[in-house]
Protein backbone atom coordinates (compact mmCIF):
# COMPACT_ATOMS: atom_id res chain seq x y z
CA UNK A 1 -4.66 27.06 15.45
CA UNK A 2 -6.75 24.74 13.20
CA UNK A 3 -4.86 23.74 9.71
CA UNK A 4 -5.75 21.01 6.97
CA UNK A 5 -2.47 19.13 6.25
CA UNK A 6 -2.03 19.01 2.05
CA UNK A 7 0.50 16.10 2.80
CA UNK A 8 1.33 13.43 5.33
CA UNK A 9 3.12 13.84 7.99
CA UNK A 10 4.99 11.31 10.36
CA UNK A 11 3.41 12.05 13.54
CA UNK A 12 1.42 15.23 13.17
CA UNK A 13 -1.44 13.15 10.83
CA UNK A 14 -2.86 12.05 7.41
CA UNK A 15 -3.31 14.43 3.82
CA UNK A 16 -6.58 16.23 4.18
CA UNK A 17 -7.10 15.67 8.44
CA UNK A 18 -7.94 18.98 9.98
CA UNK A 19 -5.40 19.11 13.12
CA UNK A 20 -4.98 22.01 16.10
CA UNK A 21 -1.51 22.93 15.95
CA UNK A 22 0.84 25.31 17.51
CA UNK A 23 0.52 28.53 16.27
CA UNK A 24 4.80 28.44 15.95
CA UNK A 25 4.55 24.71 14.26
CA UNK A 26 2.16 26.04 11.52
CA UNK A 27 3.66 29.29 10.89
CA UNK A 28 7.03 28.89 11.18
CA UNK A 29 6.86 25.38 9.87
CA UNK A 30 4.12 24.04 8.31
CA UNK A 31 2.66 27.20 6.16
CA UNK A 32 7.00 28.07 4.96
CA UNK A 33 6.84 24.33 3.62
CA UNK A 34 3.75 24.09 1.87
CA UNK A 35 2.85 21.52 4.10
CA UNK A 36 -1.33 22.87 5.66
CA UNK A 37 -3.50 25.60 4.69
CA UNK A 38 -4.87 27.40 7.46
CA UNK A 39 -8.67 26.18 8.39
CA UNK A 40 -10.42 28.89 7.25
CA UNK A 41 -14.23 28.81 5.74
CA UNK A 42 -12.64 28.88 2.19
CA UNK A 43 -10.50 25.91 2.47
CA UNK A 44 -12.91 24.08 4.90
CA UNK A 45 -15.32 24.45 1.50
CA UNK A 46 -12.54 23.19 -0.29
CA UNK A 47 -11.85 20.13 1.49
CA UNK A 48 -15.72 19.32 1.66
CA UNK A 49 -15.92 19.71 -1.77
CA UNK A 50 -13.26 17.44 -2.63
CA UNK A 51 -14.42 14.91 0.30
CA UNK A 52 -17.70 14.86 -1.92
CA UNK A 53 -16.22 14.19 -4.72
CA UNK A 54 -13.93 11.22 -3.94
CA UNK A 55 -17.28 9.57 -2.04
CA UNK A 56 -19.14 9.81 -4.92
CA UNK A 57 -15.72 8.73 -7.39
CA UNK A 58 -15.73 5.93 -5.11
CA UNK A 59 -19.36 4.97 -4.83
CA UNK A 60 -19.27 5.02 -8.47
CA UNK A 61 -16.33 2.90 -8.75
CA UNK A 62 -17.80 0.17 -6.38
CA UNK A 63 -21.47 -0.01 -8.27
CA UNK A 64 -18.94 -0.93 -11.38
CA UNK A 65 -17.17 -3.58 -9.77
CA UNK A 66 -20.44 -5.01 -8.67
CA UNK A 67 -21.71 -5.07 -12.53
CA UNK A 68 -18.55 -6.63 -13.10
CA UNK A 69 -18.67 -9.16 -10.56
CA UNK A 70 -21.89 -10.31 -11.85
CA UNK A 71 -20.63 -10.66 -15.28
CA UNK A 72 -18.01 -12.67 -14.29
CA UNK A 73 -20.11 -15.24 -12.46
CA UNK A 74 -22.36 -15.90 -15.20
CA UNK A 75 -18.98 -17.08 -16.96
CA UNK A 76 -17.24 -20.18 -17.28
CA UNK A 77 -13.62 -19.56 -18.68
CA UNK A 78 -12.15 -22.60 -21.20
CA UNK A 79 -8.50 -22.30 -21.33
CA UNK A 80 -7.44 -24.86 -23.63
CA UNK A 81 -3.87 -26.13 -22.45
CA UNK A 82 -1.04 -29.03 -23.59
CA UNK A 83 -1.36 -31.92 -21.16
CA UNK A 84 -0.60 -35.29 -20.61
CA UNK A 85 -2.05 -38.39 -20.32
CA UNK A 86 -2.60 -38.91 -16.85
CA UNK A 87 -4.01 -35.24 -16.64
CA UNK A 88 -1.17 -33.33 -15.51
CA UNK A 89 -0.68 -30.22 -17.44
CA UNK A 90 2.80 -29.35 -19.19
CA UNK A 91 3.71 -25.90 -16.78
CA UNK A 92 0.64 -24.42 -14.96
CA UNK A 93 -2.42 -22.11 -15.43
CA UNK A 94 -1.22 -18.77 -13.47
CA UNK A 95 -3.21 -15.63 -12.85
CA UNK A 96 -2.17 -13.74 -15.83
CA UNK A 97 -3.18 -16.57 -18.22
CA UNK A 98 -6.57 -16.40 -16.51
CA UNK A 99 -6.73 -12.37 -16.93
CA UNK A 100 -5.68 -13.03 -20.71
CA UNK A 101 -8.13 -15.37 -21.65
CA UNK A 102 -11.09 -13.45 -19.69
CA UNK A 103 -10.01 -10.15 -21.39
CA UNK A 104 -9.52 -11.93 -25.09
CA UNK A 105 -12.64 -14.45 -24.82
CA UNK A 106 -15.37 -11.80 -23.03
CA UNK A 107 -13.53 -7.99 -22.74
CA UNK A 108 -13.48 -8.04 -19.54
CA UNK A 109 -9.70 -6.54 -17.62
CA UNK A 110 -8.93 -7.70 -14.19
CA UNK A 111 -5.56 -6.83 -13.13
CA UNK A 112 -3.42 -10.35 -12.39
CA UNK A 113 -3.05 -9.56 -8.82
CA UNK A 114 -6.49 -9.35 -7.63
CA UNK A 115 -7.08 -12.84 -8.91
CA UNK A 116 -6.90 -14.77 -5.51
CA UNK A 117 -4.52 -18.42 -7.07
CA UNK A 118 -2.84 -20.08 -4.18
CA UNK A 119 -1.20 -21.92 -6.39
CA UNK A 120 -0.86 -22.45 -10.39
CA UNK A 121 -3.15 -24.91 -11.84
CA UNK A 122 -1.87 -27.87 -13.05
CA UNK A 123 -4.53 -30.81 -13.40
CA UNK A 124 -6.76 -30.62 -15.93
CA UNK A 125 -11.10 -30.14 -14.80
CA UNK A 126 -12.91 -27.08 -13.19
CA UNK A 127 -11.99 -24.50 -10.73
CA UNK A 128 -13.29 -21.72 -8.70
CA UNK A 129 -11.26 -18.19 -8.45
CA UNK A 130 -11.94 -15.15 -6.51
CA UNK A 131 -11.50 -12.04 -7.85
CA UNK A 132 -11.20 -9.33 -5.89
CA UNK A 133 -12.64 -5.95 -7.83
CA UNK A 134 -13.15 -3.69 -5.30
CA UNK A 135 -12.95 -3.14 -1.86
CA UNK A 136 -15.83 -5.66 -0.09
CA UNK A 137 -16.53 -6.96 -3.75
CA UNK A 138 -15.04 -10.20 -4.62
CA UNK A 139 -16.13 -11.92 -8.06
CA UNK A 140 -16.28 -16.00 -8.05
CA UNK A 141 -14.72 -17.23 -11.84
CA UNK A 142 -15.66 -20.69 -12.70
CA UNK A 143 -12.54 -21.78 -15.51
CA UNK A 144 -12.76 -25.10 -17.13
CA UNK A 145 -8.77 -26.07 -17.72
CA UNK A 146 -9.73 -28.01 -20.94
CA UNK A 147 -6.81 -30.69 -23.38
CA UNK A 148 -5.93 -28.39 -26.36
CA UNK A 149 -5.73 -31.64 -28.28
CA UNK A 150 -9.08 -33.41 -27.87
């Protein structure tokens, strides 16, 4: 018997995969637990329907991280910062400092953890960031770590 599993399951397959299973497993099983729908025309139009619409949620989703992503490389981020005189900074630039000062100084929210730091910046000049938006789209940030005092 064909059946569309609503959930996950460990060994059987993934939410939404259309599966031949025992006629036992799904009835005694899998249809008691609320865990497939039968594959009948109905729910097949169902699941193509949704299908549809997460391709086109997604599709949508990637051309906006693209428009982001070229916003972002016609940037070049200041963040002022207290250093010293040999250019060492006092503490570091992190990745939420950077998503800060690009959402304050041009509206634009990344979330910290798709900034691609190795490391915290701490010498004073420019650096390059990759921001990664979306799935296959990654967003180069050129940030100018600037002297607050000068």
């Amino acid at each position: 018997m064909k059946v569309i599993l609503k959930q996950d399951i460990k060994g059987v397959g993934k939410k939404d995969q259309i599966i031949n299973a025992s006629d036992g497993y799904a009835r005694n099983f899998l249809f008691p637990k609320n865990m497939a729908v039968e594959a009948n025309a109905e729910n097949m139009s169902k699941l193509k329907a949704k299908q549809n619409s997460n391709a086109f949620k997604k599709s949508q989703e990637k051309e906006e991280a693209e428009n982001i992503s070229k916003k972002i490389a016609e940037i070049t981020l200041k963040i002022p910062v207290k250093s010293g005189e040999n250019g060492k900074i006092f503490g570091g630039v992190s990745t939420k400092e950077i998503a800060e000062v690009l959402e304050k100084q041009h509206s634009i929210i990344v979330d910290k953890k798709k900034i691609d730091l190795k490391e915290t910046i701490k010498t004073l000049g420019s650096k390059r960031v990759d921001i990664k938006l979306y799935e296959g789209v990654i967003a180069n940030l050129k940030i100018d770590i600037i002297s607050e005092g000068k």
